[in-house]
PDB file of N, CA and C in Angstrom:
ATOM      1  N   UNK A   1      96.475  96.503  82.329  1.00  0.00           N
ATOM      2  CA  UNK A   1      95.763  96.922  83.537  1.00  0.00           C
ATOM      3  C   UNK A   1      96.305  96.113  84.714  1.00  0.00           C
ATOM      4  N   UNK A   2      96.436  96.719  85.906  1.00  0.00           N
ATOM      5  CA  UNK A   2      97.191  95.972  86.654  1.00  0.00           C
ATOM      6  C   UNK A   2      95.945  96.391  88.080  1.00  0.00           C
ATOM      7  N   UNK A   3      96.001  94.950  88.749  1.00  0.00           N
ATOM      8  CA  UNK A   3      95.555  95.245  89.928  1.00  0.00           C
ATOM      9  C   UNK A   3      95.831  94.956  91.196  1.00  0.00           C
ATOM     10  N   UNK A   4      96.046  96.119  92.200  1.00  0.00           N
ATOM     11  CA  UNK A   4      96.518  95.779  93.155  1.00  0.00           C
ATOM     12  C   UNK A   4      95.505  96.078  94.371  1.00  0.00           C
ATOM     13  N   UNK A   5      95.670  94.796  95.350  1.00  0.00           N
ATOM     14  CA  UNK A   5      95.140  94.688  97.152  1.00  0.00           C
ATOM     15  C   UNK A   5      96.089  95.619  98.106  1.00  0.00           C
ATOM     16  N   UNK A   6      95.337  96.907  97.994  1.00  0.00           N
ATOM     17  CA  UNK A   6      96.217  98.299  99.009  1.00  0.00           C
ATOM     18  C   UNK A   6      95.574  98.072 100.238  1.00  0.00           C
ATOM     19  N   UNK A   7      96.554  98.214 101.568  1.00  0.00           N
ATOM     20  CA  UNK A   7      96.081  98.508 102.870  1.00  0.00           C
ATOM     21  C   UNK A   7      95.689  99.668 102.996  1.00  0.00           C
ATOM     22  N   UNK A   8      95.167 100.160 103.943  1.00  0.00           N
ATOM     23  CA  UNK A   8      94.751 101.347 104.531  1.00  0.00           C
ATOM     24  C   UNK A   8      94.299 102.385 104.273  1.00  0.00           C
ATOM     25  N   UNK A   9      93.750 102.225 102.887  1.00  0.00           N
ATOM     26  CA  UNK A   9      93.124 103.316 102.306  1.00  0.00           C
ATOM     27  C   UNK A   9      91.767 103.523 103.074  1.00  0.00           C
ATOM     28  N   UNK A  10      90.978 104.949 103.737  1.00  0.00           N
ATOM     29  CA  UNK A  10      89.850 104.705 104.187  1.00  0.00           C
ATOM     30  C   UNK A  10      89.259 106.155 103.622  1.00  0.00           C
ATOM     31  N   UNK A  11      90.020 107.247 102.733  1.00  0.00           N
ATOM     32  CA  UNK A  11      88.994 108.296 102.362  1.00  0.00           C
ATOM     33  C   UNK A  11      89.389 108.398 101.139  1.00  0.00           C
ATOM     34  N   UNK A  12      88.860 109.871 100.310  1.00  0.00           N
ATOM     35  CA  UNK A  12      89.378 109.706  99.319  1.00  0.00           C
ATOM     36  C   UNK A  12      90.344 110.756  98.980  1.00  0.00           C
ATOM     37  N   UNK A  13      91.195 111.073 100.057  1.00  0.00           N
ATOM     38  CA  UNK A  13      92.150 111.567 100.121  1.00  0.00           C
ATOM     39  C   UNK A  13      93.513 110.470 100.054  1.00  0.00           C
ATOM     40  N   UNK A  14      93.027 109.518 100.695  1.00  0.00           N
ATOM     41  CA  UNK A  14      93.908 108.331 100.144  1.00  0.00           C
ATOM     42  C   UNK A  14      94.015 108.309  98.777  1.00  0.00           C
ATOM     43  N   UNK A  15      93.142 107.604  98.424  1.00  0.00           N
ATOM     44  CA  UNK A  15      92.869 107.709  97.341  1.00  0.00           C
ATOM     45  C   UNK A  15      93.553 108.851  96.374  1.00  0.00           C
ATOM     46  N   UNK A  16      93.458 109.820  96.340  1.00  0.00           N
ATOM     47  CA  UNK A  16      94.852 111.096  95.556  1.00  0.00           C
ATOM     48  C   UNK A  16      96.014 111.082  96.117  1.00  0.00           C
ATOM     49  N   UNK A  17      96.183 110.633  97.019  1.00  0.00           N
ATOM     50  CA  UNK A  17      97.786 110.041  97.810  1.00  0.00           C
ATOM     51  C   UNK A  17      98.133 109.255  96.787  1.00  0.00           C
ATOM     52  N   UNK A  18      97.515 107.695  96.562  1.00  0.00           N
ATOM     53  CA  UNK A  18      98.083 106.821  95.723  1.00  0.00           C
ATOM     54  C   UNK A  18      98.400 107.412  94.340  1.00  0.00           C
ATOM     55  N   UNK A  19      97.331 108.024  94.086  1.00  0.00           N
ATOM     56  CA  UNK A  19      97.076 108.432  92.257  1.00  0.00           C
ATOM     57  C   UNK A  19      98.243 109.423  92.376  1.00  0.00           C
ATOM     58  N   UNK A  20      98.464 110.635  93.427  1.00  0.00           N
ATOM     59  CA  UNK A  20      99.836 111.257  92.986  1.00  0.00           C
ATOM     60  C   UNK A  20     101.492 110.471  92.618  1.00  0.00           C
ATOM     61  N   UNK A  21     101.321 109.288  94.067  1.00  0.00           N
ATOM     62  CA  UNK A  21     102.106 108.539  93.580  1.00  0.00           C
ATOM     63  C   UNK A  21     102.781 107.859  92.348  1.00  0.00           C
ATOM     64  N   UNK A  22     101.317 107.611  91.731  1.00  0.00           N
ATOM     65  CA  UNK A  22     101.589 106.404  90.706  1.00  0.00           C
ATOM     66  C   UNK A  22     102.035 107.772  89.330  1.00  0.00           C
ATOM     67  N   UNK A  23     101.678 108.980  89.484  1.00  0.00           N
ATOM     68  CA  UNK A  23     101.552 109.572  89.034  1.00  0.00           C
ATOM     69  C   UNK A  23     102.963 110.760  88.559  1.00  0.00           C
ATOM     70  N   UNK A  24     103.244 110.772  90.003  1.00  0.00           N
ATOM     71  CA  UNK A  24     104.626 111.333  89.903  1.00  0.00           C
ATOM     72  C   UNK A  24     105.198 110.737  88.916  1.00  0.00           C
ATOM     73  N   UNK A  25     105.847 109.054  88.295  1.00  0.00           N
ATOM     74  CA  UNK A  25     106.187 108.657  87.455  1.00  0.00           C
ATOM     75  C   UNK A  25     105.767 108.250  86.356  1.00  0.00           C
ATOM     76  N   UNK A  26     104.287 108.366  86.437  1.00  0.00           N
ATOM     77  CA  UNK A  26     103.828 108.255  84.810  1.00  0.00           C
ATOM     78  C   UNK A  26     102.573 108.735  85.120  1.00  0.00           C
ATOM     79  N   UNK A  27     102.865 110.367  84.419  1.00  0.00           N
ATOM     80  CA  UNK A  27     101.384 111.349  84.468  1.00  0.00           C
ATOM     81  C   UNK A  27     100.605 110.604  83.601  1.00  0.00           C
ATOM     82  N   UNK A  28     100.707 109.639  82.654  1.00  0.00           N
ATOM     83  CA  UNK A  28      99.160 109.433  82.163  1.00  0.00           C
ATOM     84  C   UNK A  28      98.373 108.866  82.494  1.00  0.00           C
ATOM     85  N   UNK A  29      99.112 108.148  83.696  1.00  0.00           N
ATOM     86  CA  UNK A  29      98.480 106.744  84.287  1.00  0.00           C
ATOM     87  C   UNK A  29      97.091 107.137  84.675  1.00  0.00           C
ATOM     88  N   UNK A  30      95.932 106.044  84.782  1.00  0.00           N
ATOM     89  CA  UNK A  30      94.905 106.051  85.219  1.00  0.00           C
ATOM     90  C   UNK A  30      94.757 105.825  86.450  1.00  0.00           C
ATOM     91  N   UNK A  31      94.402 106.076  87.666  1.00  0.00           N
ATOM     92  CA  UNK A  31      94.253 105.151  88.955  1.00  0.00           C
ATOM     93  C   UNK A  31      92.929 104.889  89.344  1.00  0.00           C
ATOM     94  N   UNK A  32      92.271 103.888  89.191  1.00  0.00           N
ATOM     95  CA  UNK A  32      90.893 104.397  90.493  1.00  0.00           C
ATOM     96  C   UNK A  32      90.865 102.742  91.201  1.00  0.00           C
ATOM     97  N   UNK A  33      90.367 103.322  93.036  1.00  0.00           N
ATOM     98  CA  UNK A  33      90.902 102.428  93.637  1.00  0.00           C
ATOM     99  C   UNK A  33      88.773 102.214  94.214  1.00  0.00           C
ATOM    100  N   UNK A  34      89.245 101.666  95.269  1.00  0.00           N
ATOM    101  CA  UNK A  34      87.656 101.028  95.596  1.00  0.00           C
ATOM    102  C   UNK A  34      87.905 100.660  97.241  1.00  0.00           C
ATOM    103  N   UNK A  35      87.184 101.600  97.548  1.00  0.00           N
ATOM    104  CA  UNK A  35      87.592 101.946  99.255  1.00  0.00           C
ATOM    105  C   UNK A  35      86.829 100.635 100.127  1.00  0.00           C
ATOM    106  N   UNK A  36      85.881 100.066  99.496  1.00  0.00           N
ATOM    107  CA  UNK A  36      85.029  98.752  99.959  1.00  0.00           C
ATOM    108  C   UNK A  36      86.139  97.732  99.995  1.00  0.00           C
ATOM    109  N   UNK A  37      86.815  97.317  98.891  1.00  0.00           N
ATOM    110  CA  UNK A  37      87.470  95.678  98.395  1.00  0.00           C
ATOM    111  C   UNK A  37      89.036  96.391  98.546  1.00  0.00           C
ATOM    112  N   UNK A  38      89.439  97.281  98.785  1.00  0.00           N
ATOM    113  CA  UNK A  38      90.846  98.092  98.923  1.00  0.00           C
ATOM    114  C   UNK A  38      91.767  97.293  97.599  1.00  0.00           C
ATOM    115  N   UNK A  39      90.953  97.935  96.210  1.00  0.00           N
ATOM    116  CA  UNK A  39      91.540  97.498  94.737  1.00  0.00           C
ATOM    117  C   UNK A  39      91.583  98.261  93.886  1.00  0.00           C
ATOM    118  N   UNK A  40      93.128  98.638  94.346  1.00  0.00           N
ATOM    119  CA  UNK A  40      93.664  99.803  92.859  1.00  0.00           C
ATOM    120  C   UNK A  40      93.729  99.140  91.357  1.00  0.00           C
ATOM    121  N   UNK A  41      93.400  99.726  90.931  1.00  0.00           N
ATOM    122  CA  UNK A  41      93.342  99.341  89.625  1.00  0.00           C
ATOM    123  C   UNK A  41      93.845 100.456  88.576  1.00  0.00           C
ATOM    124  N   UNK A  42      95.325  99.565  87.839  1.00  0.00           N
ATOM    125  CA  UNK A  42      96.374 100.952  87.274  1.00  0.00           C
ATOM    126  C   UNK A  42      96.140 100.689  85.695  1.00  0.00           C
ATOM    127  N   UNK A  43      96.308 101.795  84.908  1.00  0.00           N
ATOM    128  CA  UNK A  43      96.552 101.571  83.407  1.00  0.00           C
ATOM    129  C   UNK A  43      97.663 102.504  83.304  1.00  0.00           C
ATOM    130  N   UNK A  44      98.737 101.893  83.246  1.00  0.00           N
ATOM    131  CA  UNK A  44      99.929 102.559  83.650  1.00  0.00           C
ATOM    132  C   UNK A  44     101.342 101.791  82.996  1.00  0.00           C
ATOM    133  N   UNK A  45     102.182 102.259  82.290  1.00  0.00           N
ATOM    134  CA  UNK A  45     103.685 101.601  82.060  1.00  0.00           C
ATOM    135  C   UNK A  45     103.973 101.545  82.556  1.00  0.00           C
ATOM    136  N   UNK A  46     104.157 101.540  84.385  1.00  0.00           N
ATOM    137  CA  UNK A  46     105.153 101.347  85.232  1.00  0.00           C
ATOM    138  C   UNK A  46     105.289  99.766  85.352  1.00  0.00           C
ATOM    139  N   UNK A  47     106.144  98.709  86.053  1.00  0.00           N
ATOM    140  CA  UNK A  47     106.086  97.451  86.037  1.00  0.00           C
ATOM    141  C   UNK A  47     104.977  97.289  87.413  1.00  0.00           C
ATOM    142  N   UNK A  48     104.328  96.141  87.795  1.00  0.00           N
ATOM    143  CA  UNK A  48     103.672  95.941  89.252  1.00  0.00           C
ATOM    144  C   UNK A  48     104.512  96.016  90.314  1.00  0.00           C
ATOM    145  N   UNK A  49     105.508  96.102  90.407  1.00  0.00           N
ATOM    146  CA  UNK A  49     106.713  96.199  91.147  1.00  0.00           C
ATOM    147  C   UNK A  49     107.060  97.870  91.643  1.00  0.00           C
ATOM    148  N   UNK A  50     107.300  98.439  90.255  1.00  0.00           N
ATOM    149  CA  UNK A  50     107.368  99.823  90.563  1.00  0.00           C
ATOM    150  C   UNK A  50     106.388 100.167  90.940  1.00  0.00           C
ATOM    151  N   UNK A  51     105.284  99.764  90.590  1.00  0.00           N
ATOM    152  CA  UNK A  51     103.687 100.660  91.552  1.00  0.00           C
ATOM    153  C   UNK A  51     103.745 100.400  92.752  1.00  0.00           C
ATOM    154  N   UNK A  52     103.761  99.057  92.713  1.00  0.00           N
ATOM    155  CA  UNK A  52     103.359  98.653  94.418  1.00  0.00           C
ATOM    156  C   UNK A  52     104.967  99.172  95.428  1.00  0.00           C
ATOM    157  N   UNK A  53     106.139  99.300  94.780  1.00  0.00           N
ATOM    158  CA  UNK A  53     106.412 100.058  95.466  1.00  0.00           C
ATOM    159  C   UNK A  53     106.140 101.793  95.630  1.00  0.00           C
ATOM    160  N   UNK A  54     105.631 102.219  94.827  1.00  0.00           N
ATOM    161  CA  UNK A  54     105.499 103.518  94.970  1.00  0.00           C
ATOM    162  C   UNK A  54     104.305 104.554  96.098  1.00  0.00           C
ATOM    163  N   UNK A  55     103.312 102.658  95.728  1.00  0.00           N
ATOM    164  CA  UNK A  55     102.153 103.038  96.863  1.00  0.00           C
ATOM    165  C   UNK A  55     102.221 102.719  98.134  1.00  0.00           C
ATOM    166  N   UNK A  56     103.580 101.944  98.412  1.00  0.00           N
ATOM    167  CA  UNK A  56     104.185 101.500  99.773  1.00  0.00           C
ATOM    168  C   UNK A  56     104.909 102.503 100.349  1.00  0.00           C
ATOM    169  N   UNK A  57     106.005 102.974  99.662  1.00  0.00           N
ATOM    170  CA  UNK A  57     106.421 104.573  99.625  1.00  0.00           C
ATOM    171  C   UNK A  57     105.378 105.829 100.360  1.00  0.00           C
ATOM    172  N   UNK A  58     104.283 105.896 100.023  1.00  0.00           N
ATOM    173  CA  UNK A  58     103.480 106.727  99.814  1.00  0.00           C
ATOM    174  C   UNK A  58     102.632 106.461 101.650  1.00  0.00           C
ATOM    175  N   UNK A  59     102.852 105.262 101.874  1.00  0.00           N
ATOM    176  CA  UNK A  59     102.128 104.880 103.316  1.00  0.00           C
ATOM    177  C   UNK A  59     101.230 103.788 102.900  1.00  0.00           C
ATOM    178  N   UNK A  60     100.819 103.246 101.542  1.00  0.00           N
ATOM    179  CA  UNK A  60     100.171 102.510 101.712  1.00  0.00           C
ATOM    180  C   UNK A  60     100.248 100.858 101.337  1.00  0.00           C
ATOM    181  N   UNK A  61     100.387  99.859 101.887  1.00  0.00           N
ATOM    182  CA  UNK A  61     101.131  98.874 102.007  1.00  0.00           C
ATOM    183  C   UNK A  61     100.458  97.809 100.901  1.00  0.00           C
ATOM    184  N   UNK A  62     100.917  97.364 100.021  1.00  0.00           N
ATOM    185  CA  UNK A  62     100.511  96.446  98.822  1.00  0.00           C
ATOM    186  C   UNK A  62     100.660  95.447  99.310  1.00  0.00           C
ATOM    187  N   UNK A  63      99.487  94.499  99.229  1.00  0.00           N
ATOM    188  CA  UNK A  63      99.532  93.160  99.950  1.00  0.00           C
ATOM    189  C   UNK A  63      99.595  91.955  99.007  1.00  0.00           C
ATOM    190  N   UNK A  64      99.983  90.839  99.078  1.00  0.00           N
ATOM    191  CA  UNK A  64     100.342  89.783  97.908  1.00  0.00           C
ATOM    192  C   UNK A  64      99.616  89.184  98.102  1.00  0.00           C
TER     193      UNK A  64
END
């Protein structure tokens, strides 16, 4: 389970922005994020690297 601090998420259209993202490269992945604490939270084979770039990609900026 991996968790990541996303910028700018504010609906939950964001929210299916990221999940297509993470998704495009691994359909099984789980996403659910939390529009209060802006914390995706992945169950996903991709590395934290490939996510957080994918959700940076996507417009939304992964913060360290």
């Amino acid at each position: 389970m991996l968790s990541l601090k996303v910028s700018g998420m504010t609906c939950g259209g964001c929210i299916n922005a990221v999940t297509r993202a993470i998704q495009s490269q691994d359909p099984q992945a789980k996403v659910q994020a939390d529009l209060a604490t802006q914390i995706v939270s992945l169950e996903t084979s991709l590395s934290k690297a490939q996510a957080s770039q994918l959700i940076t990609d996507a417009g939304f900026p992964v913060l360290i």
